[in-house]
N, C-alpha and C. Protein backbone atom coordinates (compact mmCIF):
# COMPACT_ATOMS: atom_id res chain seq x y z
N UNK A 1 0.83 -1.18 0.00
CA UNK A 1 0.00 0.00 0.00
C UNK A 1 0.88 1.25 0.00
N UNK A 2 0.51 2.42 -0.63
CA UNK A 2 1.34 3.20 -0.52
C UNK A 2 1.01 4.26 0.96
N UNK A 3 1.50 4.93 1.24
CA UNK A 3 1.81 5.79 2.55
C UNK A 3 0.27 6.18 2.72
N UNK A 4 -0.27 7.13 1.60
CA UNK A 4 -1.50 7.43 1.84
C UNK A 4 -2.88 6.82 1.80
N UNK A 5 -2.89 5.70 1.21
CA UNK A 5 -4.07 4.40 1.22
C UNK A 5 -3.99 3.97 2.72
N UNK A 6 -2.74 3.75 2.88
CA UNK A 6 -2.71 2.86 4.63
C UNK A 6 -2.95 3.74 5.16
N UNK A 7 -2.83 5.02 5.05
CA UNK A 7 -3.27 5.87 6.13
C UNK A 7 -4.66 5.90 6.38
N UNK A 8 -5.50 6.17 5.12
CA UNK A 8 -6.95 6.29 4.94
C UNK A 8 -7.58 5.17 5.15
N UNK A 9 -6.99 3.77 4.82
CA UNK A 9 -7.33 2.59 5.32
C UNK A 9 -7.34 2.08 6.94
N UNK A 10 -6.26 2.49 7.03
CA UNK A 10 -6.18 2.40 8.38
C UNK A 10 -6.78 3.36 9.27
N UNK A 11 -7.16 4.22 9.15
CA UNK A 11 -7.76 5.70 9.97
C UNK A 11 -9.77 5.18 9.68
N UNK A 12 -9.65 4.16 9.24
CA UNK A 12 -11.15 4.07 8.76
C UNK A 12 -11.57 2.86 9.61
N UNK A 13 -10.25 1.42 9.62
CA UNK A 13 -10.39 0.16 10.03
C UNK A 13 -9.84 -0.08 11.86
N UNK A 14 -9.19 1.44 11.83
CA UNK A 14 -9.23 1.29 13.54
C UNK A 14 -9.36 2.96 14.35
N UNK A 15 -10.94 2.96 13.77
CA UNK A 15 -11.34 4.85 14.23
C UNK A 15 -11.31 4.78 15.57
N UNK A 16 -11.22 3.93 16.74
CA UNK A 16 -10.71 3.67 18.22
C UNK A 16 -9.84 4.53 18.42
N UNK A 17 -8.39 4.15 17.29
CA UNK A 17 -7.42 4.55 17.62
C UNK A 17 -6.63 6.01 17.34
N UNK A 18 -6.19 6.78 18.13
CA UNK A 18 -5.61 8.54 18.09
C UNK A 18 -4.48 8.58 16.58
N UNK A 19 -4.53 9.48 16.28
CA UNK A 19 -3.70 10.03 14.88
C UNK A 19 -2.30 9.49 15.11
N UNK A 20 -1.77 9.48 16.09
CA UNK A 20 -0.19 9.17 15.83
C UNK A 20 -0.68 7.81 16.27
N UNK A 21 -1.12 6.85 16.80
CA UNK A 21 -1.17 5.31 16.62
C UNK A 21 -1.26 5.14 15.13
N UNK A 22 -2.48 5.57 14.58
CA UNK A 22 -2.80 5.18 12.91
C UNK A 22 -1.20 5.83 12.32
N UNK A 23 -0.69 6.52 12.77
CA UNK A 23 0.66 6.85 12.09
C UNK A 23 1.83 5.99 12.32
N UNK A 24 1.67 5.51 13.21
CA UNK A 24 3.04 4.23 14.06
C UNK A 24 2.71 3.33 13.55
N UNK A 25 0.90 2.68 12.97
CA UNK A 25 0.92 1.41 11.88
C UNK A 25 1.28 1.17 10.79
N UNK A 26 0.85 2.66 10.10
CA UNK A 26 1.04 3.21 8.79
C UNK A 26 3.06 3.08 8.63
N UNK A 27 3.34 3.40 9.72
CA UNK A 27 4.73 3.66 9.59
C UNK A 27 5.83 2.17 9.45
N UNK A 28 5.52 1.17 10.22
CA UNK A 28 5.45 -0.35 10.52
C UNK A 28 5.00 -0.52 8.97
N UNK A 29 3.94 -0.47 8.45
CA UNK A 29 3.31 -1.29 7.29
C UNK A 29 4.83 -0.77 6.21
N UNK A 30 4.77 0.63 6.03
CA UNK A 30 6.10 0.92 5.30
C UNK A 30 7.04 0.61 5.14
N UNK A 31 7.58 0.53 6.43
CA UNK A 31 9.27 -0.03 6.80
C UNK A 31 8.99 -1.30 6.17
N UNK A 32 8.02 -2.37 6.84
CA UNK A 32 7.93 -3.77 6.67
C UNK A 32 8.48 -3.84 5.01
N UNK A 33 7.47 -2.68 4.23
CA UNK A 33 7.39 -3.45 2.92
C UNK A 33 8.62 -2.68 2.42
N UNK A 34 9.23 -1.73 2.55
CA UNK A 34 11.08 -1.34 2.10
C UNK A 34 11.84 -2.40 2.47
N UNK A 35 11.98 -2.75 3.52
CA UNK A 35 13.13 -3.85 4.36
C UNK A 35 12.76 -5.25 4.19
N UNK A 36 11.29 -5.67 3.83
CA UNK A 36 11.70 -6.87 3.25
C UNK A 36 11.06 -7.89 2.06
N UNK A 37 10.93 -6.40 1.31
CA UNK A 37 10.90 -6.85 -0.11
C UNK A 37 11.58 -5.40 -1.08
N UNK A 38 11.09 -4.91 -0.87
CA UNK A 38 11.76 -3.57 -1.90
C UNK A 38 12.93 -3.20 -2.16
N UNK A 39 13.54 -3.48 -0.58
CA UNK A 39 15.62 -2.93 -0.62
C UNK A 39 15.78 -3.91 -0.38
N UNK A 40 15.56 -5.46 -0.45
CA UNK A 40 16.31 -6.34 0.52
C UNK A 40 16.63 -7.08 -0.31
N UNK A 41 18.20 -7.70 0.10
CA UNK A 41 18.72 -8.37 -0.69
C UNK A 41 18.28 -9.63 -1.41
N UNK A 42 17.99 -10.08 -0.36
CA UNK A 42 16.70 -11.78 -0.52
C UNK A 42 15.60 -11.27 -0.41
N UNK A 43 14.41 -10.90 -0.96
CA UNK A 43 12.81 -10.11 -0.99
C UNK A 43 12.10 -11.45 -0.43
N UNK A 44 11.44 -11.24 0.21
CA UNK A 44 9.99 -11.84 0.66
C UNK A 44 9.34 -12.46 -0.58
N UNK A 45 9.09 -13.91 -0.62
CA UNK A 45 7.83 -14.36 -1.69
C UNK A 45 7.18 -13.96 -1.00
N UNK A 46 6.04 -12.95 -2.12
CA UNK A 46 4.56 -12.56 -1.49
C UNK A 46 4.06 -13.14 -2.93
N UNK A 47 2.57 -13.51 -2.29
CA UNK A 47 1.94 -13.96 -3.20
C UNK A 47 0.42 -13.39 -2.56
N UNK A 48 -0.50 -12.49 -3.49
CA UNK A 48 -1.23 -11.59 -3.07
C UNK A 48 -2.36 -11.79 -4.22
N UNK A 49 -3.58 -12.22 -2.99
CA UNK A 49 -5.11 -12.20 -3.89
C UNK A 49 -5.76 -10.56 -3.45
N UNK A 50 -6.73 -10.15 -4.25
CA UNK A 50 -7.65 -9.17 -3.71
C UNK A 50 -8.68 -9.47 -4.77
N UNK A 51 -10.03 -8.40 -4.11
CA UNK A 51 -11.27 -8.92 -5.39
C UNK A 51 -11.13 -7.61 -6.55
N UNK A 52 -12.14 -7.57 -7.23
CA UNK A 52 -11.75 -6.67 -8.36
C UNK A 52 -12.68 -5.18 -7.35
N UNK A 53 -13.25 -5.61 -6.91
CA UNK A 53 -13.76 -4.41 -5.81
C UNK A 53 -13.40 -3.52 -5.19
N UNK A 54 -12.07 -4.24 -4.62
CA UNK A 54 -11.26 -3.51 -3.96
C UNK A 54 -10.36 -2.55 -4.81
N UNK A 55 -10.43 -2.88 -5.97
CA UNK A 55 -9.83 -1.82 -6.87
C UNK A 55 -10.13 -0.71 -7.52
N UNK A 56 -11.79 -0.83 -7.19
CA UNK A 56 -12.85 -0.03 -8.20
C UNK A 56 -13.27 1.30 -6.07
N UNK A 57 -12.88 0.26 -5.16
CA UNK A 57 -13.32 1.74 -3.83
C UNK A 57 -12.03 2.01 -4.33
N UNK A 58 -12.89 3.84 -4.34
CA UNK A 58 -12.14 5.01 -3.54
C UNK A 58 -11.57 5.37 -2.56
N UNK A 59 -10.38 4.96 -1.51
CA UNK A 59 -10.35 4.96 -0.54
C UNK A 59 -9.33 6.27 -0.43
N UNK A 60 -9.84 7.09 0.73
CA UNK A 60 -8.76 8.49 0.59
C UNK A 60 -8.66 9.46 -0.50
N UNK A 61 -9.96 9.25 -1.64
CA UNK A 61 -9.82 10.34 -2.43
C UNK A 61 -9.36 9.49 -3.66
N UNK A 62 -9.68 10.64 -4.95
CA UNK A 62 -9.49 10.04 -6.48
C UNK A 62 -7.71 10.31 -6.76
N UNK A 63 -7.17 11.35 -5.82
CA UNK A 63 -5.16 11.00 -6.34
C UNK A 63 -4.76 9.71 -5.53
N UNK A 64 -5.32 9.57 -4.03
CA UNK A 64 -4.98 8.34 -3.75
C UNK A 64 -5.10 6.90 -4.15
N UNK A 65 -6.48 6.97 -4.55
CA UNK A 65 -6.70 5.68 -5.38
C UNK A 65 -6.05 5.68 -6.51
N UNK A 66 -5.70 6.82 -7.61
CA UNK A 66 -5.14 6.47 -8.83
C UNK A 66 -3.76 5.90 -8.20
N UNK A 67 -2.61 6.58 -7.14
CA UNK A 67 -1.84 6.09 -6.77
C UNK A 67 -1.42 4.87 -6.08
N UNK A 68 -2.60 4.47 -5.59
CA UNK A 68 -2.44 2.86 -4.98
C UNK A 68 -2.51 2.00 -6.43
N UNK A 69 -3.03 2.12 -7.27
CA UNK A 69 -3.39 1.48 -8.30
C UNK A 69 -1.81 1.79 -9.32
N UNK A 70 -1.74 2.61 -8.87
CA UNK A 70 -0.20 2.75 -9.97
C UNK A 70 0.62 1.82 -8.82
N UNK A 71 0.79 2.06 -7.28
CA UNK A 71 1.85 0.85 -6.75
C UNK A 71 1.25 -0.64 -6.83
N UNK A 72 -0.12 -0.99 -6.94
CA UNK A 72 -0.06 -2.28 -7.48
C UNK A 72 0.40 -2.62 -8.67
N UNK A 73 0.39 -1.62 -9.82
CA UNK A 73 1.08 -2.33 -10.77
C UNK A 73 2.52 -2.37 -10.77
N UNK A 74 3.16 -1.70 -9.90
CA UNK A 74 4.54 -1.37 -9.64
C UNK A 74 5.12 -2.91 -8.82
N UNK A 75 4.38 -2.83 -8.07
CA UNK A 75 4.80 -3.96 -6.99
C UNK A 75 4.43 -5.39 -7.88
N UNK A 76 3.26 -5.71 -8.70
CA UNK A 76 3.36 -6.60 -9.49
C UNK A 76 4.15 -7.23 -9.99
N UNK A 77 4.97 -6.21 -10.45
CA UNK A 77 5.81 -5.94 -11.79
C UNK A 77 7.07 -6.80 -10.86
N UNK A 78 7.57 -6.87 -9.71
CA UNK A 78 8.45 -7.18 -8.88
C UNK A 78 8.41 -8.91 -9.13
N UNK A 79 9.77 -9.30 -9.27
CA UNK A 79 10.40 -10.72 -9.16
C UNK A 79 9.46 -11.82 -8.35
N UNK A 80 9.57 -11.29 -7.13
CA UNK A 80 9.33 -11.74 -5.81
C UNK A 80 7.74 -11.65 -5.62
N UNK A 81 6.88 -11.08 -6.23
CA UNK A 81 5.35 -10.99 -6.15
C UNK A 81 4.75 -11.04 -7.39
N UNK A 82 3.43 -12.07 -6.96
CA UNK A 82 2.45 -12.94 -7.26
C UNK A 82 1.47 -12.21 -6.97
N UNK A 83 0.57 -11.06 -7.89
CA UNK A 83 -0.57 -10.20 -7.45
C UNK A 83 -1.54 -10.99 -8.22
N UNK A 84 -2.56 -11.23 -7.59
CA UNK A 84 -3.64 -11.66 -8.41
C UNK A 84 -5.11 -11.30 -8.21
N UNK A 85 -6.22 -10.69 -8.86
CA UNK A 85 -7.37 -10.48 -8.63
C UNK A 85 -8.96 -11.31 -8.67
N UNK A 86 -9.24 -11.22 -8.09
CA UNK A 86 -10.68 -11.88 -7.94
C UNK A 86 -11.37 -11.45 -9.20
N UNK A 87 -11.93 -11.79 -10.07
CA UNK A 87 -12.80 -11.05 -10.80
C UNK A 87 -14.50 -11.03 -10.57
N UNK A 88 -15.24 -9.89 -10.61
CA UNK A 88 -16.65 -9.53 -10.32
C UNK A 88 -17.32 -11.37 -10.71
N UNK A 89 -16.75 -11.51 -11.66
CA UNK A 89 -17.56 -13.01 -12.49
C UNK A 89 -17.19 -13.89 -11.37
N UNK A 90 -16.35 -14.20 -9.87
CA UNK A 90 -16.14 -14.84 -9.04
C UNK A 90 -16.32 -14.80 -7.93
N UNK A 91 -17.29 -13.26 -7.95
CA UNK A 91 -17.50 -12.19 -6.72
C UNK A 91 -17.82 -13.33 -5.84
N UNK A 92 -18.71 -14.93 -5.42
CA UNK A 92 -19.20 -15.15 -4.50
C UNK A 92 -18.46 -16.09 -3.90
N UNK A 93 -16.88 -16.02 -4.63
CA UNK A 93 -15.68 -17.35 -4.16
C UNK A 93 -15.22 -16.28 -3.08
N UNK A 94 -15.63 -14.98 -3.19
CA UNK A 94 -14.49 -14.17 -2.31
C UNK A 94 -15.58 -13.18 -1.44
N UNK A 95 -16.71 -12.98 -1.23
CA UNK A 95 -17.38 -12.30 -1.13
C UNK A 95 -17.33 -12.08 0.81
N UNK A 96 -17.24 -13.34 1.24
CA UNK A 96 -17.30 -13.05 2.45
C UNK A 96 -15.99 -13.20 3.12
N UNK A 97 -14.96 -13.13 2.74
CA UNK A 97 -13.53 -13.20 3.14
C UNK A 97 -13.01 -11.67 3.61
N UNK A 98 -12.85 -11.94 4.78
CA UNK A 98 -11.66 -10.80 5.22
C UNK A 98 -10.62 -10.85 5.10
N UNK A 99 -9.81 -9.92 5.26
CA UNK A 99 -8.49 -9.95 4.87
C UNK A 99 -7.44 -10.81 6.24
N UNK A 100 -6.92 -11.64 5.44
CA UNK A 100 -5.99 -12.81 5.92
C UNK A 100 -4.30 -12.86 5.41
N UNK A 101 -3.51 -12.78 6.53
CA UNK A 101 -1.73 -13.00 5.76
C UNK A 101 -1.46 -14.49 6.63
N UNK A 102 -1.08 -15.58 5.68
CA UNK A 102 -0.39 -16.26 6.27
C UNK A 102 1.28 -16.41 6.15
N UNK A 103 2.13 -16.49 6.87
CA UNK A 103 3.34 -16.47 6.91
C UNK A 103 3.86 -17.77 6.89
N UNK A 104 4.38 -18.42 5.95
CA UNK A 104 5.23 -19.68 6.07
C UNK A 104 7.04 -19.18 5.95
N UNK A 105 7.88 -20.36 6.62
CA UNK A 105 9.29 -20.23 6.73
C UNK A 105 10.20 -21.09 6.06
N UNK A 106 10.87 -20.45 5.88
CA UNK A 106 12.44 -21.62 4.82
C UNK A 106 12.44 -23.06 5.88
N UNK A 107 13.18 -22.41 6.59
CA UNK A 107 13.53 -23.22 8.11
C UNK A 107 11.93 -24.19 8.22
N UNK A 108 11.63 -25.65 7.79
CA UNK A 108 10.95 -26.36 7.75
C UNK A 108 10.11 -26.45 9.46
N UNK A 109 11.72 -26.84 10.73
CA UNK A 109 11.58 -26.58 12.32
C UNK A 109 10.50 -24.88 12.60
N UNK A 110 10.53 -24.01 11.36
CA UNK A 110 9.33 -23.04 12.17
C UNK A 110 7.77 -22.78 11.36
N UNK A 111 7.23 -23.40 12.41
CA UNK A 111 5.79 -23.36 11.86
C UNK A 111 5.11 -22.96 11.42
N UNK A 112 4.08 -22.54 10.18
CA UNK A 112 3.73 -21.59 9.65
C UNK A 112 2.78 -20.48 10.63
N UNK A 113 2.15 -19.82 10.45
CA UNK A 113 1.09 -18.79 11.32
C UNK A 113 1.01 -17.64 10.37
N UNK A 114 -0.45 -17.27 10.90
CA UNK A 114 -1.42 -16.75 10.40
C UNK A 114 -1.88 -15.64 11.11
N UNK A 115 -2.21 -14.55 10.50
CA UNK A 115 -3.13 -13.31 11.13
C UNK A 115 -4.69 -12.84 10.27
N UNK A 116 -5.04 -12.75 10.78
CA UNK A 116 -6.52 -12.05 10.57
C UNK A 116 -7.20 -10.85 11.06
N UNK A 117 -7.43 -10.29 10.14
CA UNK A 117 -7.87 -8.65 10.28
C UNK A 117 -9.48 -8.52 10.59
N UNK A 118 -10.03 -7.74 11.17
CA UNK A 118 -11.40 -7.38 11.07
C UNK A 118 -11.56 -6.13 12.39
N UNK A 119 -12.84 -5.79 12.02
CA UNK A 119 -13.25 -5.01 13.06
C UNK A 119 -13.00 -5.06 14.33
N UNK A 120 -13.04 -6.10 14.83
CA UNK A 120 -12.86 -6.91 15.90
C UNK A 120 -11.28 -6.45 16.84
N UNK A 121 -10.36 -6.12 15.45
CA UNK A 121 -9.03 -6.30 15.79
C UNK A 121 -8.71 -7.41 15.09
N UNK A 122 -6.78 -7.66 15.36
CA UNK A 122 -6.25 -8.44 15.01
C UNK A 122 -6.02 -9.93 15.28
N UNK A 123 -6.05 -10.94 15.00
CA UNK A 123 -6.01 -12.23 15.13
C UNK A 123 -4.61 -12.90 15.08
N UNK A 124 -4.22 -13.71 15.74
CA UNK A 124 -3.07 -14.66 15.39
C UNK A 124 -3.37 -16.09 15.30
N UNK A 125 -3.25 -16.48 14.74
CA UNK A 125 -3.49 -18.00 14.35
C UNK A 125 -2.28 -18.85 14.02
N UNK A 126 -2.18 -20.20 15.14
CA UNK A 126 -1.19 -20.91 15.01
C UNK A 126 -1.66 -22.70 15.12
N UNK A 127 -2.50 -22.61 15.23
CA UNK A 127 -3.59 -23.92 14.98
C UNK A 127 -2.97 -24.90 13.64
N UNK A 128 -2.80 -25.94 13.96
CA UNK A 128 -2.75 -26.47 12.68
C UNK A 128 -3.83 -26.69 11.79
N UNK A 129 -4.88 -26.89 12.88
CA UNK A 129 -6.95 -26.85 11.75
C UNK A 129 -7.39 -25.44 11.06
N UNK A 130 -6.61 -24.62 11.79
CA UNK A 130 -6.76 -22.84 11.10
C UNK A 130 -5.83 -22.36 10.16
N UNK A 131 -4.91 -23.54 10.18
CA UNK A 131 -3.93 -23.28 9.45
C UNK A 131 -4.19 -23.90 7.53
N UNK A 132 -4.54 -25.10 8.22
CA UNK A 132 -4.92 -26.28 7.21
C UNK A 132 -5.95 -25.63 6.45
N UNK A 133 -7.26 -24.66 7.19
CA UNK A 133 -8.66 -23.90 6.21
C UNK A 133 -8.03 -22.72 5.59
N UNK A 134 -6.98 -21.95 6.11
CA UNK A 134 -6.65 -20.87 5.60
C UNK A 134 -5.96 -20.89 4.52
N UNK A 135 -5.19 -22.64 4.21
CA UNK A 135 -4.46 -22.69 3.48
C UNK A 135 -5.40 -23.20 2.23
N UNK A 136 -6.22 -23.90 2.45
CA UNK A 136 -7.19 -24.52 1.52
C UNK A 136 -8.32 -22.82 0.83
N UNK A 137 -8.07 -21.86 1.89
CA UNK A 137 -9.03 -21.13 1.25
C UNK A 137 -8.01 -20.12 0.41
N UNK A 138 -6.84 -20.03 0.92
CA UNK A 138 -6.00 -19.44 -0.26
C UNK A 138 -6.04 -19.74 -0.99
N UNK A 139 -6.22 -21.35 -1.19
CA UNK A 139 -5.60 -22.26 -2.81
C UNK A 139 -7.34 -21.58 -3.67
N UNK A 140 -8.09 -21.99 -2.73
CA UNK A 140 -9.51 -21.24 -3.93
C UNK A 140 -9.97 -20.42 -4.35
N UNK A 141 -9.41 -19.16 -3.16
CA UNK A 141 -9.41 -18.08 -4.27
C UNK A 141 -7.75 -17.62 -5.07
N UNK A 142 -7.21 -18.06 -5.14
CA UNK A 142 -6.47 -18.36 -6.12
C UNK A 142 -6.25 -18.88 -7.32
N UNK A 143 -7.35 -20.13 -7.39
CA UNK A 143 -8.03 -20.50 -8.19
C UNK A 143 -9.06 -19.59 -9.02
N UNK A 144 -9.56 -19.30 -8.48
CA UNK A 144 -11.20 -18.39 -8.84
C UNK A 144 -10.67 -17.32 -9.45
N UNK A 145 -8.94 -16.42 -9.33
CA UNK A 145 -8.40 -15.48 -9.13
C UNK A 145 -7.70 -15.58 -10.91
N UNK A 146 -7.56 -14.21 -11.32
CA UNK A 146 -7.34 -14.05 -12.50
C UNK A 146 -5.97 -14.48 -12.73
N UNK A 147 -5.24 -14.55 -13.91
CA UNK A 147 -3.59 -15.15 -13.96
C UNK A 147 -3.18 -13.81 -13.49
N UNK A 148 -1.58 -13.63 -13.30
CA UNK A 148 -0.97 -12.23 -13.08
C UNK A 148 -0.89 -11.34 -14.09
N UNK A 149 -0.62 -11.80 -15.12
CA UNK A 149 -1.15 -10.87 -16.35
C UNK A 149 -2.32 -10.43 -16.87
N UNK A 150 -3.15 -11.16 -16.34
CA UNK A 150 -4.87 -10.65 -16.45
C UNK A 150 -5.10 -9.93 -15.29
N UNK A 151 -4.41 -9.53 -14.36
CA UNK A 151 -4.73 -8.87 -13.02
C UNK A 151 -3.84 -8.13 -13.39
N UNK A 152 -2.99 -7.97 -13.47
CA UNK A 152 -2.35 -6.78 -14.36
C UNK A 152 -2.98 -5.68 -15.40
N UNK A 153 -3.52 -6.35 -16.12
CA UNK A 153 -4.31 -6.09 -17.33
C UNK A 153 -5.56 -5.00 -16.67
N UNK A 154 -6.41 -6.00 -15.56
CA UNK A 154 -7.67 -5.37 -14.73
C UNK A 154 -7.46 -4.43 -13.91
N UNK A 155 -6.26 -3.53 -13.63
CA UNK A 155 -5.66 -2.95 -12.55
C UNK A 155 -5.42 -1.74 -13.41
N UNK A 156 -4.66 -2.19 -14.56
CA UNK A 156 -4.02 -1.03 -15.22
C UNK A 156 -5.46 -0.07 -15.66
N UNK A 157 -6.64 -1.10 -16.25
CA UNK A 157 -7.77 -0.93 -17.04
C UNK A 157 -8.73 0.12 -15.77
N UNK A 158 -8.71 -0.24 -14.77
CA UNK A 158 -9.27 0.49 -13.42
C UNK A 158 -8.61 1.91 -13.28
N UNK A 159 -7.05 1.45 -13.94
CA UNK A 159 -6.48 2.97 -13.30
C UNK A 159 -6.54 3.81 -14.19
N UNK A 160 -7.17 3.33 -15.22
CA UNK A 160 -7.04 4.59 -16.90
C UNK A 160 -8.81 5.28 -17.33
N UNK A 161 -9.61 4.12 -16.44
CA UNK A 161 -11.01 4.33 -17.06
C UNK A 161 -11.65 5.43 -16.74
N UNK A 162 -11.15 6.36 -15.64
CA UNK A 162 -11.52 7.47 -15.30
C UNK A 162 -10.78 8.71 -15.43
N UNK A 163 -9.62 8.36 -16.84
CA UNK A 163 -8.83 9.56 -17.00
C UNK A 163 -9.69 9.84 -18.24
């Protein structure tokens, strides 16, 4: 996400929390993604679903959204990431899914784990049965999920249709 989406995203998904907290997440989400995929010598496999919905909200205004939409195609474009979109024609493989990161490791000895986002707050998940659904529900909407060049294609097409 770029600086100003997470801000507006985040200032929306935890209104609890005072301006410099939403700034100390926003700030964390940044670093995370410079240090370990952007500058880093060995980058992070990320491999990243979203629906086509999420591309079409406005979040933070029409320069912010054109600009999140220019760093997804930026970050796409990267070695190390696997962006892929849901398309409207699959809306009901993805419809009730919140947003989920699972983390797996080189090192076989460390176990994978999982977080989950919602209103609610944040989740950690280290279950092997939460582990085992989260992993099965990645594989389907991944499935359901456009190739990277067709999500490419749907991203770029989102970010031009209103110039």
């Amino acid at each position: 996400q770029t600086e100003a989406y997470a801000q507006a995203v985040t200032g929306v998904g935890f209104t609890s929390l005072g301006p410099d907290q939403i700034e100390a997440l926003v700030e964390v989400r940044g670093l995370r993604q410079r240090h370990c995929l952007l500058e880093a010598a060995t980058p992070l496999e990320c491999r990243y679903v979203i629906t086509q919905a999420a591309l079409d909200f406005q979040v933070g205004g029409e320069r912010t959204h054109r600009e999140q939409l220019d760093h997804l195609l930026e970050i796409s474009a990267h070695a190390s990431v696997e962006l892929r979109v849901v398309p409207y024609a699959k809306g009901e493989e993805a419809a009730q899914i919140g947003a989920f990161m699972i983390l797996q490791f080189a090192d076989e000895d460390v176990p994978d784990v999982a977080f989950g986002e919602s209103v609610a707050g944040s989740l950690t998940m280290d279950d092997p049965r939460d582990l085992r659904r989260l992993h099965r529900l990645f594989r389907s909407l991944t499935d359901a999920a456009l190739s990277p060049d067709e999500s490419r294609d749907i991203i770029a097409f989102t970010r031009h249709k209103d110039d």
